[in-house]
C-alpha atoms as a PDB file:
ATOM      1  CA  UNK A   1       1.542  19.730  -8.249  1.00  0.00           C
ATOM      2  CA  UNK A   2       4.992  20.025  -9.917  1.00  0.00           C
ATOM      3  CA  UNK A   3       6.374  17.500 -12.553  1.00  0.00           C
ATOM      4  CA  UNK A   4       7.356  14.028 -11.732  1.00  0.00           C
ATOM      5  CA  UNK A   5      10.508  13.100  -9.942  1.00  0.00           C
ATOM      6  CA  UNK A   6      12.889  11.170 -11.595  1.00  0.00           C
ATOM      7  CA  UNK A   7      12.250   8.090  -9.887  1.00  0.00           C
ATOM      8  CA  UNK A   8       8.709   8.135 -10.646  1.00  0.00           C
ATOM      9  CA  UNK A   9       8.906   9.839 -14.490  1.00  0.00           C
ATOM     10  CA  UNK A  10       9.645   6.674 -16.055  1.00  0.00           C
ATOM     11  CA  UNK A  11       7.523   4.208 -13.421  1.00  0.00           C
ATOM     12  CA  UNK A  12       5.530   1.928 -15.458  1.00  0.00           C
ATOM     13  CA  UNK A  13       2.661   2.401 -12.972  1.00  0.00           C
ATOM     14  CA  UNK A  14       2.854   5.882 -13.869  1.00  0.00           C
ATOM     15  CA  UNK A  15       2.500   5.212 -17.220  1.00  0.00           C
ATOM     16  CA  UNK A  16      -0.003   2.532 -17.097  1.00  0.00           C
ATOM     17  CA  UNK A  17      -2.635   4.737 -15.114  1.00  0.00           C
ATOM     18  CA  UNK A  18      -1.618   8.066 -16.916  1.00  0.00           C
ATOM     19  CA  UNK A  19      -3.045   6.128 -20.302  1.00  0.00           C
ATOM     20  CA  UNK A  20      -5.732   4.661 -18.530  1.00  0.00           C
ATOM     21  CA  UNK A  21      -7.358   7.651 -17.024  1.00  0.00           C
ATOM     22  CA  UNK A  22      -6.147  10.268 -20.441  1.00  0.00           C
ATOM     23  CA  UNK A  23      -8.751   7.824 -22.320  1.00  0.00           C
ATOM     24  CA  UNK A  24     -11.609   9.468 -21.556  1.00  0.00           C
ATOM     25  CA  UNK A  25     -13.943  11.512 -19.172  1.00  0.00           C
ATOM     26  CA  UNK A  26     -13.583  11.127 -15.598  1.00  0.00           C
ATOM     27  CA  UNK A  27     -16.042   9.713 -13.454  1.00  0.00           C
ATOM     28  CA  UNK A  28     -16.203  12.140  -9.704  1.00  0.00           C
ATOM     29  CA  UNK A  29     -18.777   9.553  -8.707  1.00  0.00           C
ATOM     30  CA  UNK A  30     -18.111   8.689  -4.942  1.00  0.00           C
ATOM     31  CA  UNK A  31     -17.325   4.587  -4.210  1.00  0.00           C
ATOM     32  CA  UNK A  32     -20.186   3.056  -2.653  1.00  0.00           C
ATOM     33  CA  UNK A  33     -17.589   2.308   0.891  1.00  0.00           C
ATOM     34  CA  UNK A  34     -16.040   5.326   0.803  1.00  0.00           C
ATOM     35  CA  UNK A  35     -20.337   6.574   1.185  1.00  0.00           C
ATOM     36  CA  UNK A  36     -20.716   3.788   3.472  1.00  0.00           C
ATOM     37  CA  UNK A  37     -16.947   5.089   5.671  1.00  0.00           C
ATOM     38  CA  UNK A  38     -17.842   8.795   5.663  1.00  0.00           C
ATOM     39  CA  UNK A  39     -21.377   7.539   7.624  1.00  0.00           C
ATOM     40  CA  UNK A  40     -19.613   5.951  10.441  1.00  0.00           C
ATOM     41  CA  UNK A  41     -18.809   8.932  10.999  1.00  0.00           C
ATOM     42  CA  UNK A  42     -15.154   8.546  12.112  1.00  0.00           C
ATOM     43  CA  UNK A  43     -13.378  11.202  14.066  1.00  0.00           C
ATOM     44  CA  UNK A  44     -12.662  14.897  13.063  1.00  0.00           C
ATOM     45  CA  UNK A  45      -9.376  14.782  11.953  1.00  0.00           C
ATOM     46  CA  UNK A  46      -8.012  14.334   8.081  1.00  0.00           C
ATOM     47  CA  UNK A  47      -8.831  11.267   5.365  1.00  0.00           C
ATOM     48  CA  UNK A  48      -6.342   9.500   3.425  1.00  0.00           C
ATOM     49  CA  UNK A  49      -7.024   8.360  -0.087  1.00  0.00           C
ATOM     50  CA  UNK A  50      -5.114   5.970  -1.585  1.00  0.00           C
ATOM     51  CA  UNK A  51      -4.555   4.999  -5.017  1.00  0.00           C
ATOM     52  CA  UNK A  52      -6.955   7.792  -5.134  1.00  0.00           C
ATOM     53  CA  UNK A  53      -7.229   8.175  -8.996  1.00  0.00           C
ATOM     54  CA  UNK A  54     -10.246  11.307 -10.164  1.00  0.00           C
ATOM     55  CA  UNK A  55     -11.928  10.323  -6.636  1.00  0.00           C
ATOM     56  CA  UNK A  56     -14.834  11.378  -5.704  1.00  0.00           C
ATOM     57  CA  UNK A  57     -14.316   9.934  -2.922  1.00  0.00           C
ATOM     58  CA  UNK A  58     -12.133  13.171  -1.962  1.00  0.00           C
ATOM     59  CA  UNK A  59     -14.710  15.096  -3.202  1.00  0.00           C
ATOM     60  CA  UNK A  60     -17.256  13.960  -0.884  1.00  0.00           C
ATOM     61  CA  UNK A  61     -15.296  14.083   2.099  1.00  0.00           C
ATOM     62  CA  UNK A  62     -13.870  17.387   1.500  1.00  0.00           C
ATOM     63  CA  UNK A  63     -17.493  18.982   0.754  1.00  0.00           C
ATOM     64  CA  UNK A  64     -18.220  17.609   4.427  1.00  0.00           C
ATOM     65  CA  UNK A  65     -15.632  20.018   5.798  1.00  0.00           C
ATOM     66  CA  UNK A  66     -12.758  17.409   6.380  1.00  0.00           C
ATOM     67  CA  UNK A  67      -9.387  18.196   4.595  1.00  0.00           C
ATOM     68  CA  UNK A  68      -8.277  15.358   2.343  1.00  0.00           C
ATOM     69  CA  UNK A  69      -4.641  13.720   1.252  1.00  0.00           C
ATOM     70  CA  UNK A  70      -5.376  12.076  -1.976  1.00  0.00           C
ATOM     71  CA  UNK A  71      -2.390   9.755  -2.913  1.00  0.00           C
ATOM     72  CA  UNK A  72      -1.993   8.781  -6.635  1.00  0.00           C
ATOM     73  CA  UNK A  73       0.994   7.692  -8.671  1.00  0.00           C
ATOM     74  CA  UNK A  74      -0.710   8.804 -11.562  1.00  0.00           C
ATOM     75  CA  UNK A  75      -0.141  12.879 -12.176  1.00  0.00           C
ATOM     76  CA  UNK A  76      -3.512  12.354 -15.075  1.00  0.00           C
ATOM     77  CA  UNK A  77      -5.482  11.410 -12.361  1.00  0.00           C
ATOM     78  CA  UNK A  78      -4.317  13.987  -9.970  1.00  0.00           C
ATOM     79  CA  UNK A  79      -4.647  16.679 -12.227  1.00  0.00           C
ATOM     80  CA  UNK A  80      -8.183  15.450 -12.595  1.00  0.00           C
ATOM     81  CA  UNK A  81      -9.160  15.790  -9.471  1.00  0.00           C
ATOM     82  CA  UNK A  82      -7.723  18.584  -9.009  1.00  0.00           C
ATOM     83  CA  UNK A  83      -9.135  20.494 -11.888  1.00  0.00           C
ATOM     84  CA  UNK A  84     -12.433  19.148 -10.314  1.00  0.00           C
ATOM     85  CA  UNK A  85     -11.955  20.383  -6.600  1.00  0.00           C
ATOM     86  CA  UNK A  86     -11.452  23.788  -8.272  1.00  0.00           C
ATOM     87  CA  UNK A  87     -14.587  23.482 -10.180  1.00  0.00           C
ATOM     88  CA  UNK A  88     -16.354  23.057  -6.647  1.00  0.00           C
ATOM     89  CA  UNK A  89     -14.633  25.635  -4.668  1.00  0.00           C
ATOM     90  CA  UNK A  90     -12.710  22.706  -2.691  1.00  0.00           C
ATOM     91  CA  UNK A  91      -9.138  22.861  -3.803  1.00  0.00           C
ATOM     92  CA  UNK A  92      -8.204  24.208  -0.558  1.00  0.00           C
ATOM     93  CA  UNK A  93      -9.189  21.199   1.570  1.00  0.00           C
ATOM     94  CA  UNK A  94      -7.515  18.583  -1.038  1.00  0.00           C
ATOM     95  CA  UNK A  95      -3.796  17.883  -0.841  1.00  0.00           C
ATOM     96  CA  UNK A  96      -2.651  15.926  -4.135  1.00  0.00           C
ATOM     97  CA  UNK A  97       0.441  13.743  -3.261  1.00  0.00           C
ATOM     98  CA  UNK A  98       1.847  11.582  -6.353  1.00  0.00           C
ATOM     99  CA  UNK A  99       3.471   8.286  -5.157  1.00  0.00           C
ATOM    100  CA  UNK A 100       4.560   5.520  -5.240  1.00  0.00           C
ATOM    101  CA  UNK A 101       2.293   3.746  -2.847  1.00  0.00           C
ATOM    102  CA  UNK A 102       4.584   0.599  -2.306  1.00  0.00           C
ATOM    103  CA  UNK A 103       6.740   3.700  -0.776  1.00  0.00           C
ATOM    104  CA  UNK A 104       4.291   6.000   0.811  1.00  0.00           C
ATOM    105  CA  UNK A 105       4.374   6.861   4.627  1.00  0.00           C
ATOM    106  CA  UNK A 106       1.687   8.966   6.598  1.00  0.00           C
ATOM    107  CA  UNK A 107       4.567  10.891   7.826  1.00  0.00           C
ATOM    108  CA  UNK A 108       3.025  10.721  11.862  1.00  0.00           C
ATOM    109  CA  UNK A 109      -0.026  12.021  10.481  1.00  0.00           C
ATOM    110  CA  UNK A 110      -3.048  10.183  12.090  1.00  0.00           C
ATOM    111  CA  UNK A 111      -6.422   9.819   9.776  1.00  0.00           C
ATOM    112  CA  UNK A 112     -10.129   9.763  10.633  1.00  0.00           C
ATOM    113  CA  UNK A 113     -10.324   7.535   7.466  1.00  0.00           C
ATOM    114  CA  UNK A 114      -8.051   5.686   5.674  1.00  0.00           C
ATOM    115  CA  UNK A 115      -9.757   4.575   2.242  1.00  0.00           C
ATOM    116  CA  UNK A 116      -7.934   2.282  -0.323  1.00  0.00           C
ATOM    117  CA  UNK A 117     -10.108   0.616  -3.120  1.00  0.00           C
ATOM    118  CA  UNK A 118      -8.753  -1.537  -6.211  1.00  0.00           C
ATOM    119  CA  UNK A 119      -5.055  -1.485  -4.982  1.00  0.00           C
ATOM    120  CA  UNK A 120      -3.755  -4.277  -2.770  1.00  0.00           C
ATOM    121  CA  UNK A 121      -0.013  -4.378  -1.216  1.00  0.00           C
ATOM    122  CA  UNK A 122       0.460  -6.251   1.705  1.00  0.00           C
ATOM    123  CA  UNK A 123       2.821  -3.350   2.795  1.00  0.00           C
ATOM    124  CA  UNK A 124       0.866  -0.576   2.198  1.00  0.00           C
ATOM    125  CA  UNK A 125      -1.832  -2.130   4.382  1.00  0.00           C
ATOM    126  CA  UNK A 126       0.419  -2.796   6.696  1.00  0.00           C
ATOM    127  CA  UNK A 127       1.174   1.376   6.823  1.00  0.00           C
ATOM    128  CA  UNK A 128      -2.373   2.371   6.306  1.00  0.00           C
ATOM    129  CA  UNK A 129      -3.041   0.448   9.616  1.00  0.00           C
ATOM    130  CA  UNK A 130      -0.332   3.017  11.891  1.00  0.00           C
ATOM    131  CA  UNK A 131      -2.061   5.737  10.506  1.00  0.00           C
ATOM    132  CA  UNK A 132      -5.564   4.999  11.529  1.00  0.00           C
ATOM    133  CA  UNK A 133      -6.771   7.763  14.654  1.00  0.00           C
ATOM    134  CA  UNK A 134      -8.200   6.197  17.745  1.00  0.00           C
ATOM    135  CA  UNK A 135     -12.148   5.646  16.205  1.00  0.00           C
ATOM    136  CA  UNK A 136     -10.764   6.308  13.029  1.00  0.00           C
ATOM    137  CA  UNK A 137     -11.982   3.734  10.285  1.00  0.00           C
ATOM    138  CA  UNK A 138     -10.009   1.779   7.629  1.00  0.00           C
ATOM    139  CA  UNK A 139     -12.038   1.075   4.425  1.00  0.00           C
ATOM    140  CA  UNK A 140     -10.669  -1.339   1.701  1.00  0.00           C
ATOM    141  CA  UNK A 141     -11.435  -2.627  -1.513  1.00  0.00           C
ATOM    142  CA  UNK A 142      -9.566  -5.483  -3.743  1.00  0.00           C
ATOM    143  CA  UNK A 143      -9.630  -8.182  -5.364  1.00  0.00           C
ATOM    144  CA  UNK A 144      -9.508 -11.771  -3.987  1.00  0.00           C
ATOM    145  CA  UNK A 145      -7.607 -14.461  -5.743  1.00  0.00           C
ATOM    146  CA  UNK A 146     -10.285 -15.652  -7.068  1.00  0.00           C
ATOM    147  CA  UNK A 147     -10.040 -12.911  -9.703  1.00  0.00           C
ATOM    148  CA  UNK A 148      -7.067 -14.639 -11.518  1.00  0.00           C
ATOM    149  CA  UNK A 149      -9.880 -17.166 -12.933  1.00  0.00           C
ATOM    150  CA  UNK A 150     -11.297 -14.356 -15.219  1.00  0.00           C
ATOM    151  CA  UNK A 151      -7.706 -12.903 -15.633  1.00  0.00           C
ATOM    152  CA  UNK A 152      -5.454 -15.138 -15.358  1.00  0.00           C
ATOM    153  CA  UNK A 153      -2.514 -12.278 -16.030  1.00  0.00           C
ATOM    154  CA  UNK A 154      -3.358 -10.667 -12.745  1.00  0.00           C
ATOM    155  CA  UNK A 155      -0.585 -10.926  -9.923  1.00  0.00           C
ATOM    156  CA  UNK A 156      -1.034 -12.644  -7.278  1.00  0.00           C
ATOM    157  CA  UNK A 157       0.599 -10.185  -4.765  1.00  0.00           C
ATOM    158  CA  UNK A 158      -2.530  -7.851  -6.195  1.00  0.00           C
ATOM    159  CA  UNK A 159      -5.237 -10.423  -4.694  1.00  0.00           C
ATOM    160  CA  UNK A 160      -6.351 -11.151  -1.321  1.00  0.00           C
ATOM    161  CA  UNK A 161      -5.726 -14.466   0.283  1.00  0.00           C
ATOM    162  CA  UNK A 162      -8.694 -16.257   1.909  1.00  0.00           C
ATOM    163  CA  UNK A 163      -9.235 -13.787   5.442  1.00  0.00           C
ATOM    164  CA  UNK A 164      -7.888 -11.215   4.057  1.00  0.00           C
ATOM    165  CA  UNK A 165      -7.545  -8.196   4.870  1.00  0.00           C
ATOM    166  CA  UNK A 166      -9.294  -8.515   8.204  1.00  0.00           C
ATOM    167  CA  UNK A 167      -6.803 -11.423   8.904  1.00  0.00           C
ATOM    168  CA  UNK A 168      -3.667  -8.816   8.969  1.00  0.00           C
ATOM    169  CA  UNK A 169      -5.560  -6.382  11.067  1.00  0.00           C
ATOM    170  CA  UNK A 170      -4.000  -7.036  14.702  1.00  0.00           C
ATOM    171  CA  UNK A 171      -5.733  -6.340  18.056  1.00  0.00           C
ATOM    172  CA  UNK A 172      -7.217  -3.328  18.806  1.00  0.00           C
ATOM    173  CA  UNK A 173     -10.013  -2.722  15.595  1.00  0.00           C
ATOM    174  CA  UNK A 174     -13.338  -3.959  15.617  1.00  0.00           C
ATOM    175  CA  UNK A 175     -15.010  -5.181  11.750  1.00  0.00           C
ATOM    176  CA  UNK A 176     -17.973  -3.164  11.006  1.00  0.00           C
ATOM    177  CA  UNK A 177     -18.571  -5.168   7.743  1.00  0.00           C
ATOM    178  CA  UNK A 178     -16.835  -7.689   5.409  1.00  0.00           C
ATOM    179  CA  UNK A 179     -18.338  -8.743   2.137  1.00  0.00           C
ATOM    180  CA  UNK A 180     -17.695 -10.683  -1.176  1.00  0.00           C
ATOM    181  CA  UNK A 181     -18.488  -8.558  -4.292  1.00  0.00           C
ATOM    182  CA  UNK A 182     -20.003  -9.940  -7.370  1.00  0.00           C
ATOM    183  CA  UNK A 183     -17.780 -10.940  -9.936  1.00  0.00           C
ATOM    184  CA  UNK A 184     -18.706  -8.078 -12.146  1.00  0.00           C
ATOM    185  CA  UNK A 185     -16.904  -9.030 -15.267  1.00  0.00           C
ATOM    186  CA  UNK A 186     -13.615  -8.069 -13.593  1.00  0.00           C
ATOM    187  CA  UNK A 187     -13.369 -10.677 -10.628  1.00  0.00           C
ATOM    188  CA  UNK A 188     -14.529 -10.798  -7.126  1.00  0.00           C
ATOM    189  CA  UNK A 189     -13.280  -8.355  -4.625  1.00  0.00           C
ATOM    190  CA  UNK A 190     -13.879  -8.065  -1.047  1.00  0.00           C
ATOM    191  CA  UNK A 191     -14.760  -4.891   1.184  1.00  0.00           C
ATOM    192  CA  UNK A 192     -14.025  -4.057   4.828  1.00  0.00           C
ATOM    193  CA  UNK A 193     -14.312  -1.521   7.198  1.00  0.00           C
ATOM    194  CA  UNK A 194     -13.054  -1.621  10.101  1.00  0.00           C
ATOM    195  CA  UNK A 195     -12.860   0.576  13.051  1.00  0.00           C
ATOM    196  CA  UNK A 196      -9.874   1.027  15.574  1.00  0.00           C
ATOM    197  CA  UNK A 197     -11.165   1.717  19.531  1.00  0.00           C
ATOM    198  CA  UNK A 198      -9.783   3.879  21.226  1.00  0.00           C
ATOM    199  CA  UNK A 199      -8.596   3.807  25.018  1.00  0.00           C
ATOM    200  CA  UNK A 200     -10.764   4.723  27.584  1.00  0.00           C
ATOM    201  CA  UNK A 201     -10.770   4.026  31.144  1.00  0.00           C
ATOM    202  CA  UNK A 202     -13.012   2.634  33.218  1.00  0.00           C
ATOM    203  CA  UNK A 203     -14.653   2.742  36.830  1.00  0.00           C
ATOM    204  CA  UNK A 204     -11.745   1.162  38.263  1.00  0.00           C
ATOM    205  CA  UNK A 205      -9.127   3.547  36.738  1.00  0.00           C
ATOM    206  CA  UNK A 206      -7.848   0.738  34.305  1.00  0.00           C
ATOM    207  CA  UNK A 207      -6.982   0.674  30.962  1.00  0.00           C
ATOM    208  CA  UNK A 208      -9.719  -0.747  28.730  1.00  0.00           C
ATOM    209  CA  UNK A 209     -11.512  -0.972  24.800  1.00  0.00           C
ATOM    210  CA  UNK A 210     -14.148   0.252  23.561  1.00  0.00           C
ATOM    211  CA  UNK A 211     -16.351  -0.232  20.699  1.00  0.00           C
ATOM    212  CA  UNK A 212     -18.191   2.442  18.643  1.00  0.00           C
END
C-alpha cells in the first residue's frame, strides 16, 4: 500500500483514526458478528470489510481460505493488519484498500460477506447492500441514537434511527438476527445479519425465493 492520495492526505478521518490506532498495541481479536457471519456460512466467493481498522475479522476469514478486501481510511490501521497477515502467512489472501468509505464502490464485485461494525452512513449501506452475492450475508454494527445520551457530541448521521438498519434493507434478504447491545460505557449499538436469497425455480418453472 502506497502513500495517501491527495484527497485523502489531509482527511480529518484520516487523521483522527491514524492517532487513534498509533496509540498503542493492536488488538487482531475477531468481532463477536463477524464469528457469528463467517458461521452462516455464506457462499464461496470474497468478504468485504469495512471500516476494517487492525481486523481480525480479516484475519479469520482469510485463515478459512476466503480472500478478503479490507477497506480502511486509516493507512495506521492498514499497515497493521497488514504487518499482521504477514506474520500469519496470509498476506496473499488480504487486499488493503484505503478509503474514503462515504466514496467507496464494490466496483461489480459481488461478496459472500459484507461486514461493517462501528461505522454508520446511510450511503455506504446503501452500497454494501448491491454488493451482497445471492446467499451472501450482510453483518452490521453501530450505534443507535440512543448513544448521543452518553455523548452528546456524537453525530447524528453516525446513529441508527429506530428500525434501522433492517428498515433500509429492501425485498429480497431475510434477518437472521437483530439485537440491542448493552450500553457498554460507549452507547447502545445494534447488530444485524441478514441474508440475501437467491433465485431458484420451482416445480412449475417459475421464478421464486428462497430462504437459507
Amino acid at each position: 500500500m502506497g502513500e495517501p492520495g491527495e484527497e485523502l492526505a489531509g482527511h480529518p478521518d484520516r487523521l483522527r483514526w491514524n492517532a487513534r490506532y498509533g496509540e498503542g498495541p493492536a488488538s487482531f481479536t475477531p468481532h463477536p458478528l463477524a464469528v457469528a457471519a463467517l458461521a452462516v456460512p455464506p457462499p464461496a466467493v470474497p468478504v468485504a470489510d469495512l471500516a476494517c481498522g487492525p481486523s481480525g475479522a480479516a484475519l479469520l476469514a482469510a485463515a478459512g481460505g476466503r480472500m478478503v478486501t479490507a477497506v480502511d481510511i486509516s493507512d495506521t490501521a492498514l499497515g497493521l493488519l497488514g504487518a499482521e497477515s504477514r506474520r500469519r502467512g496470509l498476506c496473499g489472501q488480504i487486499t488493503l484498500v484505503q478509503a474514503d468509505l462515504r466514496e467507496w464502490r464494490p466496483a461489480g464485485v459481488s461478496y459472500a460477506l459484507v461486514l461493517c461494525t462501528g461505522y454508520w452512513d446511510r450511503a455506504l449501506f446503501a452500497t454494501a447492500v448491491t454488493a451482497v452475492a445471492p446467499d451472501g450475508v450482510l453483518a452490521w454494527e453501530a450505534f443507535t441514537a440512543g448513544a448521543r445520551r452518553a455523548r452528546p457530541g456524537l453525530c447524528p448521521d453516525w446513529c441508527l434511527a429506530d428500525g434501522e438498519p433492517v428498515s433500509l434493507l429492501g425485498a429480497g434478504f431475510e434477518v437472521l438476527d437483530v439485537r440491542d447491545l448493552p450500553d457498554g460505557g460507549r452507547g447502545p449499538k445494534r447488530a444485524m445479519l441478514a441474508r440475501r436469497l437467491a433465485a431458484s425455480r420451482d416445480a412449475a418453472g417459475h421464478a421464486s425465493r428462497r430462504g437459507p
